[in-house]
N, C-alpha and C. Protein backbone atom coordinates (compact mmCIF):
# COMPACT_ATOMS: atom_id res chain seq x y z
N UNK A 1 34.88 81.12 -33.54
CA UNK A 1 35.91 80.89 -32.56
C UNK A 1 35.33 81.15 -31.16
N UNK A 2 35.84 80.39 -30.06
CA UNK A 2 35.18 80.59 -28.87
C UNK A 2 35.31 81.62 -28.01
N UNK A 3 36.66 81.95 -28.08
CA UNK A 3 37.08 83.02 -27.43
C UNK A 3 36.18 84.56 -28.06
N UNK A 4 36.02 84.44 -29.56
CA UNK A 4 35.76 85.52 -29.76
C UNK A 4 34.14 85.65 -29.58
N UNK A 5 33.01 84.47 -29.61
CA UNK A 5 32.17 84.55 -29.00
C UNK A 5 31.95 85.11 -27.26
N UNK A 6 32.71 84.38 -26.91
CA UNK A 6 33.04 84.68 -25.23
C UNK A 6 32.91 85.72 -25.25
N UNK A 7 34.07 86.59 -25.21
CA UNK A 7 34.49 87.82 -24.95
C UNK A 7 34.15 89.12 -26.16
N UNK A 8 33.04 88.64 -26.98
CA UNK A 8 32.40 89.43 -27.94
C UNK A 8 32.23 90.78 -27.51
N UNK A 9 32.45 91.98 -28.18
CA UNK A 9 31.92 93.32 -27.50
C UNK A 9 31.50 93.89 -28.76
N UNK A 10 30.00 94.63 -28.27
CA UNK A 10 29.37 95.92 -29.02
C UNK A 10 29.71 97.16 -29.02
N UNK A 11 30.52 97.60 -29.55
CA UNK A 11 31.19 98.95 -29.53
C UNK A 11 31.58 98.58 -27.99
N UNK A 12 31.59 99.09 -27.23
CA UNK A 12 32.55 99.65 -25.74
C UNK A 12 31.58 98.33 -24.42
N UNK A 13 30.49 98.11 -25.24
CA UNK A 13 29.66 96.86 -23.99
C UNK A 13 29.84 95.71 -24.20
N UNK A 14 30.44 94.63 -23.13
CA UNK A 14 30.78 93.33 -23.30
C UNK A 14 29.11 92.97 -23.89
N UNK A 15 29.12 92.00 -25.08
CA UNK A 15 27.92 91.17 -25.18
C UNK A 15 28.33 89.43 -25.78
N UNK A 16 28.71 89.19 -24.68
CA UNK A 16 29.31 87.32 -25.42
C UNK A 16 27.75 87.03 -26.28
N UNK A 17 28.24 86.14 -27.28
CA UNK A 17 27.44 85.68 -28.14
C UNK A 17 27.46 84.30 -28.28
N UNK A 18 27.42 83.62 -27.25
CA UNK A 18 27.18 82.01 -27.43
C UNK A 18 25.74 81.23 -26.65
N UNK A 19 25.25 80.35 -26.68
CA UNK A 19 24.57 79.47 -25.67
C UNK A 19 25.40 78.18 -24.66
N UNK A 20 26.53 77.62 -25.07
CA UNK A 20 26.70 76.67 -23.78
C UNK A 20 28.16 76.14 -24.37
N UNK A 21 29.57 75.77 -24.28
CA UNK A 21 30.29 75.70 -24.51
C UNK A 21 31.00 74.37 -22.92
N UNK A 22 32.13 73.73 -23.82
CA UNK A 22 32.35 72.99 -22.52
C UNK A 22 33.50 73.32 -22.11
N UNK A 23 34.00 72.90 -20.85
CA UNK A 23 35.36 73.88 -20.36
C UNK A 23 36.00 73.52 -19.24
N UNK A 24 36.92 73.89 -18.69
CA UNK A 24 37.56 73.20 -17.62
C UNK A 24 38.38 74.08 -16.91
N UNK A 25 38.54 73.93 -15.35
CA UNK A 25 39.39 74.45 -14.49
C UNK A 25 40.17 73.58 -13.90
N UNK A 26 41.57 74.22 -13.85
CA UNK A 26 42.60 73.49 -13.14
C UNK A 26 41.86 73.29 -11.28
N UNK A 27 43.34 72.46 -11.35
CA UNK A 27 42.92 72.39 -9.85
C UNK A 27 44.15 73.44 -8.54
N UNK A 28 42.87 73.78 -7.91
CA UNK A 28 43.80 75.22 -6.76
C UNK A 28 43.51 74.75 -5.71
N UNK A 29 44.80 74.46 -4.67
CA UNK A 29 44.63 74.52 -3.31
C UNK A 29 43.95 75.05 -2.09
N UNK A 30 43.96 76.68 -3.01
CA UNK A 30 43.21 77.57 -2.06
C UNK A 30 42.36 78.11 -2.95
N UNK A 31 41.06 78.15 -2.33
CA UNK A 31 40.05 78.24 -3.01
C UNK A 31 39.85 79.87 -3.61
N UNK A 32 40.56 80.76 -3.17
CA UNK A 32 40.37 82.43 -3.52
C UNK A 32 40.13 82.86 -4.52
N UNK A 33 41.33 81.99 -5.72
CA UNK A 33 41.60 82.42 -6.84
C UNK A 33 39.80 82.35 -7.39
N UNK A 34 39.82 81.08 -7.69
CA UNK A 34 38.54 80.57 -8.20
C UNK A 34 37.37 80.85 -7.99
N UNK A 35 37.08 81.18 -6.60
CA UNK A 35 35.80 81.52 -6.22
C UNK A 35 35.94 83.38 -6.68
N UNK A 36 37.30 84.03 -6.91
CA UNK A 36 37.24 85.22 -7.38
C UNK A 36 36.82 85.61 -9.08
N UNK A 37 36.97 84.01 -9.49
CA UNK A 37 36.62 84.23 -11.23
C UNK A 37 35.13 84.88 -11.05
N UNK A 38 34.13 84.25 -10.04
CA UNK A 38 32.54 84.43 -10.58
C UNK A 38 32.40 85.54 -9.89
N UNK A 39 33.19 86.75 -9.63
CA UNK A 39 32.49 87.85 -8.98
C UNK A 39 32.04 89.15 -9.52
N UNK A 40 31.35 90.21 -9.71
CA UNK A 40 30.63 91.32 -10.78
C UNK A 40 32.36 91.74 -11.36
N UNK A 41 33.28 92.12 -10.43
CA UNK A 41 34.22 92.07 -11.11
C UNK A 41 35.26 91.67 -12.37
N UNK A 42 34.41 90.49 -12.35
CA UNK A 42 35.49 89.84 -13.25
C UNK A 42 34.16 89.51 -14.56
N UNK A 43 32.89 90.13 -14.91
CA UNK A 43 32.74 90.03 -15.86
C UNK A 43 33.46 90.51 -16.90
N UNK A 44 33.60 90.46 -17.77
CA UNK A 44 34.10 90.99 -19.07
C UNK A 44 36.17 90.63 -18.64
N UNK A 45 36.16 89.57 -17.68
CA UNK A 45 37.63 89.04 -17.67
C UNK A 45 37.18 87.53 -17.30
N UNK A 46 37.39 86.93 -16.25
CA UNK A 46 37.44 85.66 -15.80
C UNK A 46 35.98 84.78 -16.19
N UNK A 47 35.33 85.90 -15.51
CA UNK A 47 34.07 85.21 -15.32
C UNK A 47 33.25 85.20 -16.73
N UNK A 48 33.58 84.48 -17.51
CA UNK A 48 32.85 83.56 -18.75
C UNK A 48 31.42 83.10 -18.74
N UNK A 49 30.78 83.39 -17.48
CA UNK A 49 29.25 83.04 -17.76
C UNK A 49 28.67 84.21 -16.85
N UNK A 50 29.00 85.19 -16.57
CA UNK A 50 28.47 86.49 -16.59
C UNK A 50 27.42 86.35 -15.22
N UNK A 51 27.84 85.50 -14.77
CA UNK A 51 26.69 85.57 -13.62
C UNK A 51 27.18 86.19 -12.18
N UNK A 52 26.42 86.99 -11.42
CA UNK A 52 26.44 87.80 -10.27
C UNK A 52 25.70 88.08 -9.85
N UNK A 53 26.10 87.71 -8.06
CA UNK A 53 25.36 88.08 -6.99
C UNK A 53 25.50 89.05 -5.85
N UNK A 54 25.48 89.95 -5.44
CA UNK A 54 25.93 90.96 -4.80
C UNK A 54 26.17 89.89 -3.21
N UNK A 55 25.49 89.18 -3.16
CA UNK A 55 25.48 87.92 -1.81
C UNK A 55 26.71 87.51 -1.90
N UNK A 56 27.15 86.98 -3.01
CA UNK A 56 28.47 85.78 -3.40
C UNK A 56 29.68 87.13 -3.14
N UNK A 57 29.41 88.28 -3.73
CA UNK A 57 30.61 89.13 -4.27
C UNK A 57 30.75 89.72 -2.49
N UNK A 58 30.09 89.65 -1.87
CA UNK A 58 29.90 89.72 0.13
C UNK A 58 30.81 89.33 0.32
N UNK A 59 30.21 88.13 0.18
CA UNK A 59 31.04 86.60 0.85
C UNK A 59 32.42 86.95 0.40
N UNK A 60 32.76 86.72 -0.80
CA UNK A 60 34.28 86.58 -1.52
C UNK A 60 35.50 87.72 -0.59
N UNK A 61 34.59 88.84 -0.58
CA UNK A 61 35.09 90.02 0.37
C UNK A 61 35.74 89.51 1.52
N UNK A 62 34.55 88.80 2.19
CA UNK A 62 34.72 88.58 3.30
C UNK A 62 35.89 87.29 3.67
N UNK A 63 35.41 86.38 2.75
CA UNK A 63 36.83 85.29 2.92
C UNK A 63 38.34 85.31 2.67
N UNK A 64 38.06 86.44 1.90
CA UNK A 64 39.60 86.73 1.29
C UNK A 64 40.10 87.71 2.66
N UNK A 65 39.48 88.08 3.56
CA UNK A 65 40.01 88.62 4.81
C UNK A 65 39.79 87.75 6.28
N UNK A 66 39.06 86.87 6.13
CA UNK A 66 39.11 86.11 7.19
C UNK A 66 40.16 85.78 7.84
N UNK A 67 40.83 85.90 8.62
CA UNK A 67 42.29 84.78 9.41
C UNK A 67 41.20 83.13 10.42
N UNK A 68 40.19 83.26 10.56
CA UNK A 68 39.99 82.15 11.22
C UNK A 68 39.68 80.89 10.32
N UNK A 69 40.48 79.76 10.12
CA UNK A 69 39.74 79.02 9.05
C UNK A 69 39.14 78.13 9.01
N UNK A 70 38.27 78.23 10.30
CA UNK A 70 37.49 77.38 10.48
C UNK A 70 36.02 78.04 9.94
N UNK A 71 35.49 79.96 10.12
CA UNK A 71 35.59 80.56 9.38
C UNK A 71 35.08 80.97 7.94
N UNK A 72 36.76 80.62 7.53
CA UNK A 72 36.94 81.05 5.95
C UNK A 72 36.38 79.63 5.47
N UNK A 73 35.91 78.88 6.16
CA UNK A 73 36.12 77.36 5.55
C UNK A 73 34.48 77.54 5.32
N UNK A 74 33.54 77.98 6.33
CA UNK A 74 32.20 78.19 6.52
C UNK A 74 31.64 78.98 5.19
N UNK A 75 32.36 79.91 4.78
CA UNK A 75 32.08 80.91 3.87
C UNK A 75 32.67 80.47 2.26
N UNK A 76 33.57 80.10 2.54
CA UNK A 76 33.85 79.15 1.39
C UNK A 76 32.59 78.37 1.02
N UNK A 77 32.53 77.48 1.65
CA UNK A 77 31.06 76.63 1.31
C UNK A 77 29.79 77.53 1.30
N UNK A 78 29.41 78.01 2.03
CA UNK A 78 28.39 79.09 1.91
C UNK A 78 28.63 79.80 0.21
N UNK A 79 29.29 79.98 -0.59
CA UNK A 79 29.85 80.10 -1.73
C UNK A 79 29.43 79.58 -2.50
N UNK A 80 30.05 78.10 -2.66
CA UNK A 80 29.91 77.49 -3.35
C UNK A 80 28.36 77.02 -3.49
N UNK A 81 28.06 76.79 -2.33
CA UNK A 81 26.61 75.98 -2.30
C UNK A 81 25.83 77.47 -2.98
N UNK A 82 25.54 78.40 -2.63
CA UNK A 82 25.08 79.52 -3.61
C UNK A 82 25.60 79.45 -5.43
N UNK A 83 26.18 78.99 -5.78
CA UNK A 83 27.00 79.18 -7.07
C UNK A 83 26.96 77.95 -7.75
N UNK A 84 26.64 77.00 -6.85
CA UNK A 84 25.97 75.39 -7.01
C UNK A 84 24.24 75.72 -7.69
N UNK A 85 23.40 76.46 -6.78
CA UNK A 85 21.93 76.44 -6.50
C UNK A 85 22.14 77.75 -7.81
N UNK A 86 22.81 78.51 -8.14
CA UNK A 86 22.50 79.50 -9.21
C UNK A 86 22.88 78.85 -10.70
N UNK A 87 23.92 77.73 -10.96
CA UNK A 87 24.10 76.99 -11.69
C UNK A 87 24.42 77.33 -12.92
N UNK A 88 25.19 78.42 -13.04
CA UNK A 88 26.05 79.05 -14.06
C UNK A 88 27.02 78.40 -14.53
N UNK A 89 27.65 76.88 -14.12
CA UNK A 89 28.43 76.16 -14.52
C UNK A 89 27.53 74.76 -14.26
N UNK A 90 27.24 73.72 -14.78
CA UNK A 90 26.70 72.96 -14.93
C UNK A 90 27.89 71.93 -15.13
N UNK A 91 28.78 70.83 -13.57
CA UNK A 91 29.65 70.31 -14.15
C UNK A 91 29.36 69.01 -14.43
N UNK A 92 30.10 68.66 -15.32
CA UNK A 92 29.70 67.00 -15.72
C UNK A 92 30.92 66.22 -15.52
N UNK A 93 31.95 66.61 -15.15
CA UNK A 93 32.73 65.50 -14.94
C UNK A 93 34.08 66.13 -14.06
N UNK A 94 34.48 65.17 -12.83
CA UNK A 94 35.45 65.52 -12.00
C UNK A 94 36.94 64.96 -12.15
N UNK A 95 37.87 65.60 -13.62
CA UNK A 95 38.65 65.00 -13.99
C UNK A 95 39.86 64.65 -12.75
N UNK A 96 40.36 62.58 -13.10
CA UNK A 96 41.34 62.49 -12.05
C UNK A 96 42.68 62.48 -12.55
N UNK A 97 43.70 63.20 -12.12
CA UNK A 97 44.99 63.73 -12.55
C UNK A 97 45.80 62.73 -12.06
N UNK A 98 46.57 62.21 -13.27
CA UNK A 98 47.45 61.16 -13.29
C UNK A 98 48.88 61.81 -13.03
N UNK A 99 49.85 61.57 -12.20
CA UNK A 99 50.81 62.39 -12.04
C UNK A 99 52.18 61.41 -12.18
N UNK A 100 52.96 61.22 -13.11
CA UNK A 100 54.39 60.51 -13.21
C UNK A 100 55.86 61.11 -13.28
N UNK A 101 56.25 60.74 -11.69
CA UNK A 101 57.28 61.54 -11.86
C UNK A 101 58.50 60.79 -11.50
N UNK A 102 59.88 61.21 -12.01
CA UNK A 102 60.82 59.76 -11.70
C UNK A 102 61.43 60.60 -10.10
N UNK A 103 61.62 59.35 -9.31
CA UNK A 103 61.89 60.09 -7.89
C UNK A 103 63.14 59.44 -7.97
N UNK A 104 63.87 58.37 -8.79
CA UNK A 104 65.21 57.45 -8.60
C UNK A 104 66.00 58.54 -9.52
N UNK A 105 65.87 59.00 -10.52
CA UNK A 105 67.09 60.20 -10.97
C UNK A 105 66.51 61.46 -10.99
N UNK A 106 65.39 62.26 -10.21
CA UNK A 106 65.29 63.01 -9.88
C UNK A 106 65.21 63.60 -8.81
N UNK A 107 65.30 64.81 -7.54
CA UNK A 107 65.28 65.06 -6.03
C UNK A 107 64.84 66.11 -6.42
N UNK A 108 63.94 67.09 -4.93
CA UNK A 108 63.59 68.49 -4.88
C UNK A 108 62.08 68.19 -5.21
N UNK A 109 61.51 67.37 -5.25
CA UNK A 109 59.62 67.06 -5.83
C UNK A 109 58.89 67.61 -4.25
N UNK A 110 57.92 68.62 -4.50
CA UNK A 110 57.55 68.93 -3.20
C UNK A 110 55.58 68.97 -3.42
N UNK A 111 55.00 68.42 -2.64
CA UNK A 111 53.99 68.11 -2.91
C UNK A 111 53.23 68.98 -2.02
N UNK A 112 51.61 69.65 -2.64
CA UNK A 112 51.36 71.00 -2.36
C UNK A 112 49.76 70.30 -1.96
N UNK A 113 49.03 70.50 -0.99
CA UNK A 113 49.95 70.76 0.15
C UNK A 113 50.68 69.77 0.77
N UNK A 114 51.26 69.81 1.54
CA UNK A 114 52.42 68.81 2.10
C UNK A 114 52.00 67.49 1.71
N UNK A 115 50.50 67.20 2.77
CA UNK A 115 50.47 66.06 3.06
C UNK A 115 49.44 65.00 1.97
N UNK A 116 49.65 64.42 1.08
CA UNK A 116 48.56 63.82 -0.15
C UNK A 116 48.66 64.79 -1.02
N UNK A 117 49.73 65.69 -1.43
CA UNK A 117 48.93 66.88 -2.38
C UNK A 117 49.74 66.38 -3.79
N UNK A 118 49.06 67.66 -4.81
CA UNK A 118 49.91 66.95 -5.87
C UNK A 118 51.39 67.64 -6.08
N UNK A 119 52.30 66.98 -7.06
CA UNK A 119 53.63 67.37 -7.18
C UNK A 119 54.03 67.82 -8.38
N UNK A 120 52.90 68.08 -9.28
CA UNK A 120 53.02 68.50 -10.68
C UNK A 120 51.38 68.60 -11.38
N UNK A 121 51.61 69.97 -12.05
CA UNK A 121 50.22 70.03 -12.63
C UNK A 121 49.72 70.83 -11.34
N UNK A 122 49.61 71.76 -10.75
CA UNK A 122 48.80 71.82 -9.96
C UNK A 122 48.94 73.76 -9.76
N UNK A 123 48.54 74.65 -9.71
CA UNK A 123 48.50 75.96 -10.29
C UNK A 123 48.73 76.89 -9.52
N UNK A 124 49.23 76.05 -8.33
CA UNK A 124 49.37 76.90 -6.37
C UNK A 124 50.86 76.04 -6.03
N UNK A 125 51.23 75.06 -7.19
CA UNK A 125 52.50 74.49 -6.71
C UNK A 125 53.54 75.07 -7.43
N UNK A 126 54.18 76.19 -7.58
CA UNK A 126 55.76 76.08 -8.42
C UNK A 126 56.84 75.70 -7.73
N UNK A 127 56.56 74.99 -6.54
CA UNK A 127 57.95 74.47 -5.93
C UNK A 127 58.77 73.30 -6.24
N UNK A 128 58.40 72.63 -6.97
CA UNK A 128 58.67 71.62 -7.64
C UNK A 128 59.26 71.35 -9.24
N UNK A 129 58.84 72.76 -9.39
CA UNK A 129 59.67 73.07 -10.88
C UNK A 129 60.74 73.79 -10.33
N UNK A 130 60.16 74.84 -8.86
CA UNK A 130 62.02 75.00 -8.62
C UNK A 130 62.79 74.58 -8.24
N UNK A 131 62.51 73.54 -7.58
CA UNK A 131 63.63 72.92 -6.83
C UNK A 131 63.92 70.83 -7.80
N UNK A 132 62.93 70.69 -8.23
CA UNK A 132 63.57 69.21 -8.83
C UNK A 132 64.62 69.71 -9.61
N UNK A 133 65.62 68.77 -9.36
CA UNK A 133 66.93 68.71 -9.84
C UNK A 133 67.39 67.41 -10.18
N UNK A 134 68.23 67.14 -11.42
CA UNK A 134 68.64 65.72 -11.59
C UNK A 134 69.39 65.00 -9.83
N UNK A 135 69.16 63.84 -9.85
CA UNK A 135 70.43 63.01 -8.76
C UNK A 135 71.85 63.12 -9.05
N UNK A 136 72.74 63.85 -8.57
CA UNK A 136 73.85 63.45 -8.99
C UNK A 136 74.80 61.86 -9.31
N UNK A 137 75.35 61.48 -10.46
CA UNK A 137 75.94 60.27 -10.74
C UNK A 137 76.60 59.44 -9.60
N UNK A 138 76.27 58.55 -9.28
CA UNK A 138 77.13 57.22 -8.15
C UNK A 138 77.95 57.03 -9.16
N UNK A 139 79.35 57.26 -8.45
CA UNK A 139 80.46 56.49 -8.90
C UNK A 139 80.52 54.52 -8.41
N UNK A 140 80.05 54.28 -9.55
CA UNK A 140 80.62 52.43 -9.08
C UNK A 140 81.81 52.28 -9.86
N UNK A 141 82.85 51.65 -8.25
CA UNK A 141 83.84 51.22 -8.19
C UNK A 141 83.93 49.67 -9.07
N UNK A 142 82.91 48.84 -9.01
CA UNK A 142 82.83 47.77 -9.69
C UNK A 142 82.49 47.51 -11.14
N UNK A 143 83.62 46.93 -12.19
CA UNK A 143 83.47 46.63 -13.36
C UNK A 143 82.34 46.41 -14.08
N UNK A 144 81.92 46.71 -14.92
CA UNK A 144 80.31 46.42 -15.54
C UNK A 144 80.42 44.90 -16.34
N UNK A 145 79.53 44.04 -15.77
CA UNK A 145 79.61 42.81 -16.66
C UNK A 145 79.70 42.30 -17.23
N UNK A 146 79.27 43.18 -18.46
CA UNK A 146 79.36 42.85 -19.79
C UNK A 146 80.59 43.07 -20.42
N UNK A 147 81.72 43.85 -19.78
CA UNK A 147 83.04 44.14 -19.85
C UNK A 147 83.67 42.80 -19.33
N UNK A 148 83.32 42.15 -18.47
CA UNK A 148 84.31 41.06 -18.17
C UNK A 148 83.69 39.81 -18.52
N UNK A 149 82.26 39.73 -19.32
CA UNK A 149 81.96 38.91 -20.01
C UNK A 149 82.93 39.09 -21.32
N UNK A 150 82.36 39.86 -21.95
CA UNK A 150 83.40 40.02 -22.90
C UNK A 150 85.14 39.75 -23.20
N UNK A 151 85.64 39.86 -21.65
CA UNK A 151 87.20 39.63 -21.58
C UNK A 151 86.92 38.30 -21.85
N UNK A 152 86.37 37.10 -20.84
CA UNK A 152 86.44 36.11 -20.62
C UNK A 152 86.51 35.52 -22.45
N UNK A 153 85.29 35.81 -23.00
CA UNK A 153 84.62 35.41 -24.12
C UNK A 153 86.16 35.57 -24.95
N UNK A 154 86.69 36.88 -25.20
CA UNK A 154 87.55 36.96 -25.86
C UNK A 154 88.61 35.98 -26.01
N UNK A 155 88.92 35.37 -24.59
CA UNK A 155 90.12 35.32 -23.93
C UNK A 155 90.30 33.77 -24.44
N UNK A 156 88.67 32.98 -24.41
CA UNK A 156 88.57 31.80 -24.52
C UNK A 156 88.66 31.73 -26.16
N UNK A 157 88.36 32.68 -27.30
CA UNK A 157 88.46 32.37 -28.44
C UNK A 157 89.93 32.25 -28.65
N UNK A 158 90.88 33.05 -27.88
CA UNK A 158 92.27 33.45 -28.06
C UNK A 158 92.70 32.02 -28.03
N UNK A 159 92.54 31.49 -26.76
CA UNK A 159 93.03 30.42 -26.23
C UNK A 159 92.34 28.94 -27.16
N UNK A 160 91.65 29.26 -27.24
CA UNK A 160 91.04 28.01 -28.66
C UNK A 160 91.78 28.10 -29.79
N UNK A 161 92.14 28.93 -30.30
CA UNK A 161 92.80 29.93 -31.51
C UNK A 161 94.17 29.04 -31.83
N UNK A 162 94.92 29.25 -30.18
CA UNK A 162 96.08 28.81 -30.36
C UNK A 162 96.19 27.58 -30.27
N UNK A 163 95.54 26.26 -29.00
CA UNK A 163 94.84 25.63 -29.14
C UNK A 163 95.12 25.09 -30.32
N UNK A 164 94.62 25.18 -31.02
CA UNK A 164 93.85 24.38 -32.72
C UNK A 164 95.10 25.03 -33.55
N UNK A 165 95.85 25.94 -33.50
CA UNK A 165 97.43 25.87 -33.90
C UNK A 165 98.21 25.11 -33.77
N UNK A 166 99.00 24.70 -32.29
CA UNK A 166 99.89 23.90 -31.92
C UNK A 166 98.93 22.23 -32.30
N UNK A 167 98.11 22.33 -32.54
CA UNK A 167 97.41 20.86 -32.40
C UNK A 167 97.67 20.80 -34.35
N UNK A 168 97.56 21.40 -34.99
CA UNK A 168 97.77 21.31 -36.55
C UNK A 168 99.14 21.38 -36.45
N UNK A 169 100.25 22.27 -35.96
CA UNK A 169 101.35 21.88 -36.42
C UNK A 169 101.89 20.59 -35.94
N UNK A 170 101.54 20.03 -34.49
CA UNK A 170 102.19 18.94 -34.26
C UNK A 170 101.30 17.53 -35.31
N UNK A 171 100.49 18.07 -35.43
CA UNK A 171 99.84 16.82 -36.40
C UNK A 171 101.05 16.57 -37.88
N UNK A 172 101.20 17.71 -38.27
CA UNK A 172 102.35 18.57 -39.86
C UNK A 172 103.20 18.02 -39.39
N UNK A 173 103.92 18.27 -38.17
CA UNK A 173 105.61 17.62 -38.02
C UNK A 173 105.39 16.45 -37.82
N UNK A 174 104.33 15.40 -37.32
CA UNK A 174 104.19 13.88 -37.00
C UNK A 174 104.04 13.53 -38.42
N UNK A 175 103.21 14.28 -39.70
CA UNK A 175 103.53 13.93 -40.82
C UNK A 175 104.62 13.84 -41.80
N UNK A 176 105.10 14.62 -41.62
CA UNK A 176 106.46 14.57 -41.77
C UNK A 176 107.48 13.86 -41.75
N UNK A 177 107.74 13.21 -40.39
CA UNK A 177 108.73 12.34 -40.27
C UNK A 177 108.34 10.90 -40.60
């Protein structure tokens, strides 16, 4: 089992017991969470390939306190490109997320971040599970068609009906006399 390779322990010392496994991360708006999986911290929790740099675990410090984000944006990449060049994740493919959502009987869909972001599936968005709500029902004032198809249809068998009555009895009384 993978998990129990992963997270294997020798008496009280993490020792995972695998060579290379394949795997996947959602997608996060803000980069914190994620760049916090690979830090000395999070061996023996997040961080699944055990790799650490006292450089990267700096950085992470440091971005998660930044307010300038032009910045946090510098160090972010400075990050990654380290964690790229150490290559503890080797990715092979940049899955694209198909997203279907009905916007004609549903309202409240809020897309994270605002502008192009996604509106479902996405692990920094729960605003959209709180707030979509069904559309409330339009009352139409106007008859449904198939209701006054149906009258018509009826109306014309009625009228054939009788029709083809009075036309047999007057045929019966012309026989008659």
């Amino acid at each position: 089992m993978l998990s129990t390779a992963t997270y294997n322990m020798k008496g009280k010392a993490y020792a995972p017991d695998y060579d290379m496994f394949l795997w996947g991360w959602g997608e996060y708006v803000d980069p914190n969470y994620i760049l916090g999986v690979f830090t000395k911290a999070q061996i023996d929790g997040w961080n699944d390939c055990c790799w650490t740099s006292p450089a990267y675990d700096k950085l992470y410090n440091e971005q998660s306190q930044e307010m300038d984000p032009t910045k946090r944006a510098a160090e972010v990449q400075q990050m990654q490109q380290m964690f790229y060049q150490a290559a503890p994740y080797i990715v092979i493919a940049y899955q694209q997320d198909l997203q279907a959502y009905n916007s004609s009987a549903w309202t409240g869909w809020v897309r994270y971040p605002s502008k192009g972001g996604m509106v479902v599936f996405s692990n920094d968005n729960i605003d959209s599970y709180r707030f979509a709500q069904l559309r409330p029902a339009t009352k139409t004032s106007s008859t449904p068609v198939g209701l006054i198809v149906g009258v018509i249809v009826a109306a014309v068998v009625v009228i054939l009906a009788i029709v083809l009555l009075l036309r047999r009895r007057g045929n019966t009384a012309v026989e008659e006399s």
